[in-house]
C-alpha atoms as a PDB file:
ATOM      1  CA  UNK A   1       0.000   0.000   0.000  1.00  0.00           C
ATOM      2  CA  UNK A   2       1.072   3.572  -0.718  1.00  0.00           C
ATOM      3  CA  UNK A   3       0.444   6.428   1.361  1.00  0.00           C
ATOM      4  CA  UNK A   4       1.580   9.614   2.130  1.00  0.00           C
ATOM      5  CA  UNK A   5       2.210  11.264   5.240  1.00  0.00           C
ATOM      6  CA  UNK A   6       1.182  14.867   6.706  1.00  0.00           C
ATOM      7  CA  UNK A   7       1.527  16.483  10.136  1.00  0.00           C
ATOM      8  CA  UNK A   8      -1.312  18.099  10.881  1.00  0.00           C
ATOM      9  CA  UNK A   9      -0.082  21.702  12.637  1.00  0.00           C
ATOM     10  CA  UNK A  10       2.082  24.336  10.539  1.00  0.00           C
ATOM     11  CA  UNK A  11       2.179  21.980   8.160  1.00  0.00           C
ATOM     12  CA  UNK A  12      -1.471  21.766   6.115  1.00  0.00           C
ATOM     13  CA  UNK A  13      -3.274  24.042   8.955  1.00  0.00           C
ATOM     14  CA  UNK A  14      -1.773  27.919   9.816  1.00  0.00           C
ATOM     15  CA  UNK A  15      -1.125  27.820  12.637  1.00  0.00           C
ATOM     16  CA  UNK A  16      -1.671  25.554  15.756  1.00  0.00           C
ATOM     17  CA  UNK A  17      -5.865  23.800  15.683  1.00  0.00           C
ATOM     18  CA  UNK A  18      -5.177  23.499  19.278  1.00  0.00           C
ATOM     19  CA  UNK A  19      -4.119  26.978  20.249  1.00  0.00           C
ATOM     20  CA  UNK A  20      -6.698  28.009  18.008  1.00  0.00           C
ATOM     21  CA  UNK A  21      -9.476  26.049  19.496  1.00  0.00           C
ATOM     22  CA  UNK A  22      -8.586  27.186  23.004  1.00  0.00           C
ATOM     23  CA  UNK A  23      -8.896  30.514  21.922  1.00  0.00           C
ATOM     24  CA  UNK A  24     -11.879  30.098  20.134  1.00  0.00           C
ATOM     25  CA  UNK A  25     -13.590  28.209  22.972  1.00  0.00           C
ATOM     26  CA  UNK A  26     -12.286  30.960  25.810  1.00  0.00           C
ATOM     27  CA  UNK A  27     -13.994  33.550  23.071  1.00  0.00           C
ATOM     28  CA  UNK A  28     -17.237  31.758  23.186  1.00  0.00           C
ATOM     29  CA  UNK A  29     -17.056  30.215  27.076  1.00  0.00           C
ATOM     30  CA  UNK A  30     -15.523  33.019  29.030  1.00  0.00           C
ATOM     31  CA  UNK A  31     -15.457  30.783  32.048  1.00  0.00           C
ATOM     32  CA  UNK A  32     -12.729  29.314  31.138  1.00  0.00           C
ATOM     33  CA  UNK A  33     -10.363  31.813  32.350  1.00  0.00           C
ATOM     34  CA  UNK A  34     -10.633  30.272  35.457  1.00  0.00           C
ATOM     35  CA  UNK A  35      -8.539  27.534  33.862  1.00  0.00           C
ATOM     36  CA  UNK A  36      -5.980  29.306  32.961  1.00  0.00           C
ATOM     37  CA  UNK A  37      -3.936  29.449  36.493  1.00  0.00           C
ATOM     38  CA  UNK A  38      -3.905  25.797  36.636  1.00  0.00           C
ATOM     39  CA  UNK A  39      -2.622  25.788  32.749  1.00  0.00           C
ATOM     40  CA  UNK A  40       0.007  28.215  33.292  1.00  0.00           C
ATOM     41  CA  UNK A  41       1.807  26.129  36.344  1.00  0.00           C
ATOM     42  CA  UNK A  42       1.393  22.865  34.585  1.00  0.00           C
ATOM     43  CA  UNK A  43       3.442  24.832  31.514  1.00  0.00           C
ATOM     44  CA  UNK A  44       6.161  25.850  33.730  1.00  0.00           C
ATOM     45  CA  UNK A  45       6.365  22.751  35.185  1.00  0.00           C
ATOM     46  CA  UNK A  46       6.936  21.136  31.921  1.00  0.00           C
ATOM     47  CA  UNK A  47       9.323  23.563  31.091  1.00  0.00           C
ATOM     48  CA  UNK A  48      11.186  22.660  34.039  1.00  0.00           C
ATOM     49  CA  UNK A  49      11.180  18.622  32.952  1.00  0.00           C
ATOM     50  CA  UNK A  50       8.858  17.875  36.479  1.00  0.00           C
ATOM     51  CA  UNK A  51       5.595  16.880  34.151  1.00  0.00           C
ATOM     52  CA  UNK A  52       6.010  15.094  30.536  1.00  0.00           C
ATOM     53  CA  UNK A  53       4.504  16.513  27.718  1.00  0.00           C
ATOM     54  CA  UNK A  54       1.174  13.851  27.889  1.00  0.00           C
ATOM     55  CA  UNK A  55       0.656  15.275  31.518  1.00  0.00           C
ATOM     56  CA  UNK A  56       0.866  18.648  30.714  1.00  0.00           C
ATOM     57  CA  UNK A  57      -1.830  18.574  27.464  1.00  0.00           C
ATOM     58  CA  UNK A  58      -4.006  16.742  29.712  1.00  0.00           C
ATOM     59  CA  UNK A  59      -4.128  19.436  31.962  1.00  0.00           C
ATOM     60  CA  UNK A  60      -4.767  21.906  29.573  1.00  0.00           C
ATOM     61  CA  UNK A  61      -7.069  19.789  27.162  1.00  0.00           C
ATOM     62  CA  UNK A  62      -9.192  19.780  30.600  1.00  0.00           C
ATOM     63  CA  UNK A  63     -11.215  23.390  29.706  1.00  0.00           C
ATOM     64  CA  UNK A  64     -13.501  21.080  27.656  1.00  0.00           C
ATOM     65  CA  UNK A  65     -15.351  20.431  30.644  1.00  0.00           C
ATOM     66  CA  UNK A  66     -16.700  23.675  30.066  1.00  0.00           C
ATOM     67  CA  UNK A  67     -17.927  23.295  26.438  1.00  0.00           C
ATOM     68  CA  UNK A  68     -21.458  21.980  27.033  1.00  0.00           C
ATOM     69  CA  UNK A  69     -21.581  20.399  23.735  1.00  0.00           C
ATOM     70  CA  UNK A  70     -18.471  19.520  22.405  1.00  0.00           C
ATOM     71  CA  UNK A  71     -19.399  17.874  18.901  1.00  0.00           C
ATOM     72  CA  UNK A  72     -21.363  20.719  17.867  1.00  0.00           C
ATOM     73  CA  UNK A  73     -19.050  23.107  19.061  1.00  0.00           C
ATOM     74  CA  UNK A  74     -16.052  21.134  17.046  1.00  0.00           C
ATOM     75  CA  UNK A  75     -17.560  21.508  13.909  1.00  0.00           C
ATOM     76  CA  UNK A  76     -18.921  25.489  14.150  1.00  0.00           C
ATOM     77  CA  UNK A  77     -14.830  25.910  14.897  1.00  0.00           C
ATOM     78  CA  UNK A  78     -14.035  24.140  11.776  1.00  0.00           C
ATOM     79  CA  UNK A  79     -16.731  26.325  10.098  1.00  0.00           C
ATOM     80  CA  UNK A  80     -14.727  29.271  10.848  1.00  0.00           C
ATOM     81  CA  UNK A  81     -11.322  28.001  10.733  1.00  0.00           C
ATOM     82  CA  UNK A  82     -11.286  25.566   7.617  1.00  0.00           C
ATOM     83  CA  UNK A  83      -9.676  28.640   6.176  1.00  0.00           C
ATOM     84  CA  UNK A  84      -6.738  28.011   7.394  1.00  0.00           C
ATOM     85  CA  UNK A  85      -5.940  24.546   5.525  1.00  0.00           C
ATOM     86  CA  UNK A  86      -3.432  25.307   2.975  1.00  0.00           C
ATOM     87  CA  UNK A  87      -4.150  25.918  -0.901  1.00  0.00           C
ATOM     88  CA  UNK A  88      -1.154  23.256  -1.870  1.00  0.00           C
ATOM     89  CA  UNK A  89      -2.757  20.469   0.649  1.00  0.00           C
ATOM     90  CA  UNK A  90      -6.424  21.850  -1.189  1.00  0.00           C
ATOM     91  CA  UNK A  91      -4.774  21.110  -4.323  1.00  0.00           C
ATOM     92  CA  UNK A  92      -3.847  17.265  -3.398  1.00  0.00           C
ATOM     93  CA  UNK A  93      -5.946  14.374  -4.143  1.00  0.00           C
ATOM     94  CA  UNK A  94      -6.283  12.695  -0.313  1.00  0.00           C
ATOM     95  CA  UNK A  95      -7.113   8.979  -1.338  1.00  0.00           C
ATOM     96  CA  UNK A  96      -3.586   7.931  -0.569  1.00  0.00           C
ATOM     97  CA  UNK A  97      -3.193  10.219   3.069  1.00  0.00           C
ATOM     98  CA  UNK A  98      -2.726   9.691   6.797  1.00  0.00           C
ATOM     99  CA  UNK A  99      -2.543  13.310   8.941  1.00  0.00           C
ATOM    100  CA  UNK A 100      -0.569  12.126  11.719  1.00  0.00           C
ATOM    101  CA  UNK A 101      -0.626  14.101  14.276  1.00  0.00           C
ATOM    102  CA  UNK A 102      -0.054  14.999  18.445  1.00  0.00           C
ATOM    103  CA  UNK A 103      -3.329  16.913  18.285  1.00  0.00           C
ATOM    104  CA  UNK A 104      -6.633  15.885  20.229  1.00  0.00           C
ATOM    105  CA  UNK A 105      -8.335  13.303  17.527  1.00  0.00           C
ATOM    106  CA  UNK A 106     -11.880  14.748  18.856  1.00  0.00           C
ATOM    107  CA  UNK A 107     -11.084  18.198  17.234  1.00  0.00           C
ATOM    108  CA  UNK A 108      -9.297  16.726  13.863  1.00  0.00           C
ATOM    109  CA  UNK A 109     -11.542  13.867  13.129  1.00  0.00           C
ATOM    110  CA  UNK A 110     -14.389  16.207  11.493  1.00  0.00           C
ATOM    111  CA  UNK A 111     -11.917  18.363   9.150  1.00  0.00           C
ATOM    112  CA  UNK A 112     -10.415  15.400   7.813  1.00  0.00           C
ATOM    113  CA  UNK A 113     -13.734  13.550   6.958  1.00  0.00           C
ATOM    114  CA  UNK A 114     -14.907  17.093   4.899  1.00  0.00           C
ATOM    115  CA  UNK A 115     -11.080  16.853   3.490  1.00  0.00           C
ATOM    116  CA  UNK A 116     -12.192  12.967   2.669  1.00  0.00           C
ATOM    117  CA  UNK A 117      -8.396  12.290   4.312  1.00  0.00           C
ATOM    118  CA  UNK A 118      -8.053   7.953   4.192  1.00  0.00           C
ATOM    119  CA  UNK A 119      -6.703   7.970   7.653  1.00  0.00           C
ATOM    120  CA  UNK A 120      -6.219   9.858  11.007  1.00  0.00           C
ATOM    121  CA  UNK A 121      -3.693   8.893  13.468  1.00  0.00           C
ATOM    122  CA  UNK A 122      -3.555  11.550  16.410  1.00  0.00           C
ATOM    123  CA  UNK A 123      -3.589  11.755  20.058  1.00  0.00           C
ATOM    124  CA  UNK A 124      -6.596  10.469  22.251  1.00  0.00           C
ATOM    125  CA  UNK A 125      -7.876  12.128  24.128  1.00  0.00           C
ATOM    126  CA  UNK A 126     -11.263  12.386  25.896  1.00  0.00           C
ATOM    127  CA  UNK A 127     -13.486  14.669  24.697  1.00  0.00           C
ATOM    128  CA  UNK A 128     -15.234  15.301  27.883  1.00  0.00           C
ATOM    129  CA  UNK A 129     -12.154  15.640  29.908  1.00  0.00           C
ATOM    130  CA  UNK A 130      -9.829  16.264  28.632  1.00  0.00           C
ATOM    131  CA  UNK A 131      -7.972  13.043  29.400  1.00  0.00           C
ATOM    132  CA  UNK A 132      -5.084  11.482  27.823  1.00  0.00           C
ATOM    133  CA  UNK A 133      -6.112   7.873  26.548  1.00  0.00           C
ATOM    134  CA  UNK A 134      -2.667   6.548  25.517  1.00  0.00           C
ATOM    135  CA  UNK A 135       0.435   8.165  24.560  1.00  0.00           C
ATOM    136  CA  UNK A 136       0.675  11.956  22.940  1.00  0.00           C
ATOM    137  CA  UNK A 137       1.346  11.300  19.338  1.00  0.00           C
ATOM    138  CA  UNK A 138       4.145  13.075  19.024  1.00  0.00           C
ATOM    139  CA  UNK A 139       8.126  12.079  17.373  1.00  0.00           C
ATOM    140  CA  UNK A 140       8.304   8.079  17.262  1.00  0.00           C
ATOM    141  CA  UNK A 141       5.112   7.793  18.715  1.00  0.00           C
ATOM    142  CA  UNK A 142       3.880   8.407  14.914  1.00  0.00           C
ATOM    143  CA  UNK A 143       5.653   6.113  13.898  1.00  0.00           C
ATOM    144  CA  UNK A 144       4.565   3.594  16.783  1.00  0.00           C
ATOM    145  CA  UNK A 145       0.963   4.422  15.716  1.00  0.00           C
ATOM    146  CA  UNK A 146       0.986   3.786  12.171  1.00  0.00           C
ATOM    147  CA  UNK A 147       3.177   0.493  12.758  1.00  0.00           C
ATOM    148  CA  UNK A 148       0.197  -0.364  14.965  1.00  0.00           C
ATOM    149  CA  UNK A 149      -2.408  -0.053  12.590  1.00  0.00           C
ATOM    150  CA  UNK A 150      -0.614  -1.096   9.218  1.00  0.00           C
ATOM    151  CA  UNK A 151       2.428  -3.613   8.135  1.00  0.00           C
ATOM    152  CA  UNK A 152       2.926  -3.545   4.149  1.00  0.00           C
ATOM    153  CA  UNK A 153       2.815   0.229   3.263  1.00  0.00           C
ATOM    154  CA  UNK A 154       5.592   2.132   1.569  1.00  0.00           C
ATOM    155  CA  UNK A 155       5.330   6.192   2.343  1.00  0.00           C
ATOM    156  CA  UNK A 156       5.845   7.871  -1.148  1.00  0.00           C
ATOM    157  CA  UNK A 157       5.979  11.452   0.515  1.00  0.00           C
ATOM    158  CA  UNK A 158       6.201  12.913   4.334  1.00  0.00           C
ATOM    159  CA  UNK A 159       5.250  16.443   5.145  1.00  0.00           C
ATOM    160  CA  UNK A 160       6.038  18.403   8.528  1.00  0.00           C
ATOM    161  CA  UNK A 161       6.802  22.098   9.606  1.00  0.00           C
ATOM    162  CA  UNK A 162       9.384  20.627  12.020  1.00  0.00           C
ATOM    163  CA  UNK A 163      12.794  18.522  11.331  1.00  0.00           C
ATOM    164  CA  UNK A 164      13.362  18.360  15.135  1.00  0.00           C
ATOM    165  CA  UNK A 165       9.866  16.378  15.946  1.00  0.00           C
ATOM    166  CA  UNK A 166       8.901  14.962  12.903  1.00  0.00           C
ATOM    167  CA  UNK A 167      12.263  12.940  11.815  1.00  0.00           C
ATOM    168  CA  UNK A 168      10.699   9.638  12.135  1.00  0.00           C
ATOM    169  CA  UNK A 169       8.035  10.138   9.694  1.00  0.00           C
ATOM    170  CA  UNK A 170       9.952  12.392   7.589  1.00  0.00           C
ATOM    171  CA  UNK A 171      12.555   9.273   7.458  1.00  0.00           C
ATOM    172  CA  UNK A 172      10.485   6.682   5.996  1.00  0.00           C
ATOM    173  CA  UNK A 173       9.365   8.686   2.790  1.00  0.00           C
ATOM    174  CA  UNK A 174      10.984   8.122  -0.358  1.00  0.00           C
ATOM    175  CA  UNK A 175      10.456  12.042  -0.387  1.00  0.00           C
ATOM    176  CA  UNK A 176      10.482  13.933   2.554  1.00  0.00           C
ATOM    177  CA  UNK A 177       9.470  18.011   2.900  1.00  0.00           C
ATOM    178  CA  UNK A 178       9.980  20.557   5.202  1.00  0.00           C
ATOM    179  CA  UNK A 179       6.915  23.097   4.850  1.00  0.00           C
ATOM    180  CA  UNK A 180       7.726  26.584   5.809  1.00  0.00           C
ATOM    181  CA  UNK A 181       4.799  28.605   5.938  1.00  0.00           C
ATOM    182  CA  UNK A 182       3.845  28.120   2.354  1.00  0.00           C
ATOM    183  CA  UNK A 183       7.062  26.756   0.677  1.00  0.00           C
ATOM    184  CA  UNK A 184       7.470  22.713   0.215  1.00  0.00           C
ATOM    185  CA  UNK A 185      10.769  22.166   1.098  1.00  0.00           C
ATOM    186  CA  UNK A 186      12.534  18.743  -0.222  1.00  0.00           C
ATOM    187  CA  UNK A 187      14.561  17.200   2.498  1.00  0.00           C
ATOM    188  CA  UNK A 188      16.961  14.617   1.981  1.00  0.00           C
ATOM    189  CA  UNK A 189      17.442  12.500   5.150  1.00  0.00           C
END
């Protein structure tokens, strides 16, 4: 089986979905300012290697408690933010892709069924919650994933904003780009 690979953030979306639902949901949900204290000390304490990465998402992935209905909500952010999907990933036939990704699979899953993407691989995480279901999917955890779920592919092309936490996917495709804002960048690894 061919495929292709994309990361999902600064790569075929502007910007970062999760960032950008946060914002969007503190814009719509003011109470979840209250949240933020608790975000803010579970940041530095990543930054200061006493919480992993996983435990620090969960944390702030939690201010979905606050969204009453989370499905609906989802998909009236992707009706504003759709925008953002880049015109060369527009441009693509999808038959053939897997977005892998270390953001929430509750928030990507509905883009990538209007995008008609063959696969998501991304990080669970409960909806509700908040709450980490397995490993972020994030550096060889991609790679982990997608070993999980298939075992004869070959990955034609790999496409990620960042060298530093995407090498493992970006190492299995016979063509592998860097994508800097809107420039493909071919990347010989």
């Amino acid at each position: 089986m061919k495929i292709n690979l994309y990361d999902f953030d600064e790569t075929i979306y502007s910007g970062d979905s999760s960032r950008d639902f946060f914002l969007y949901s503190l814009l719509h949900y003011p109470i979840i300012v209250i949240h933020l204290p608790i975000m803010l000390i579970y940041a530095l304490l990543y930054l200061l290697h006493v919480v992993n990465k996983t435990r620090m998402k969960e944390v702030i992935f939690a201010f979905v408690k606050y969204i009453p209905n989370i499905d609906e909500f989802i998909i009236l952010f992707w009706d504003t933010h759709s925008k953002n999907i880049k015109e060369f990933y527009l441009n693509k036939s999808h038959q053939n892709d897997i977005i892998i990704s270390a953001s929430p699979e509750y928030l990507l899953e509905p883009i990538c069924n209007s995008l008609k993407v063959k696969k998501l691989i991304a990080s669970k995480v409960d909806k509700k919650t908040g709450k980490f279901l397995g490993l972020n999917c994030h550096d060889k955890e991609k790679v982990r994933r997608l070993n999980e779920l298939y075992t004869n592919y070959e990955v034609m092309e790999s496409y990620s904003d960042s060298l530093k936490s995407d090498r493992p996917i970006l190492e299995l495709a016979n063509q592998a780009y860097l994508v800097k804002g809107d420039k493909l960048i071919p990347t010989n690894l």
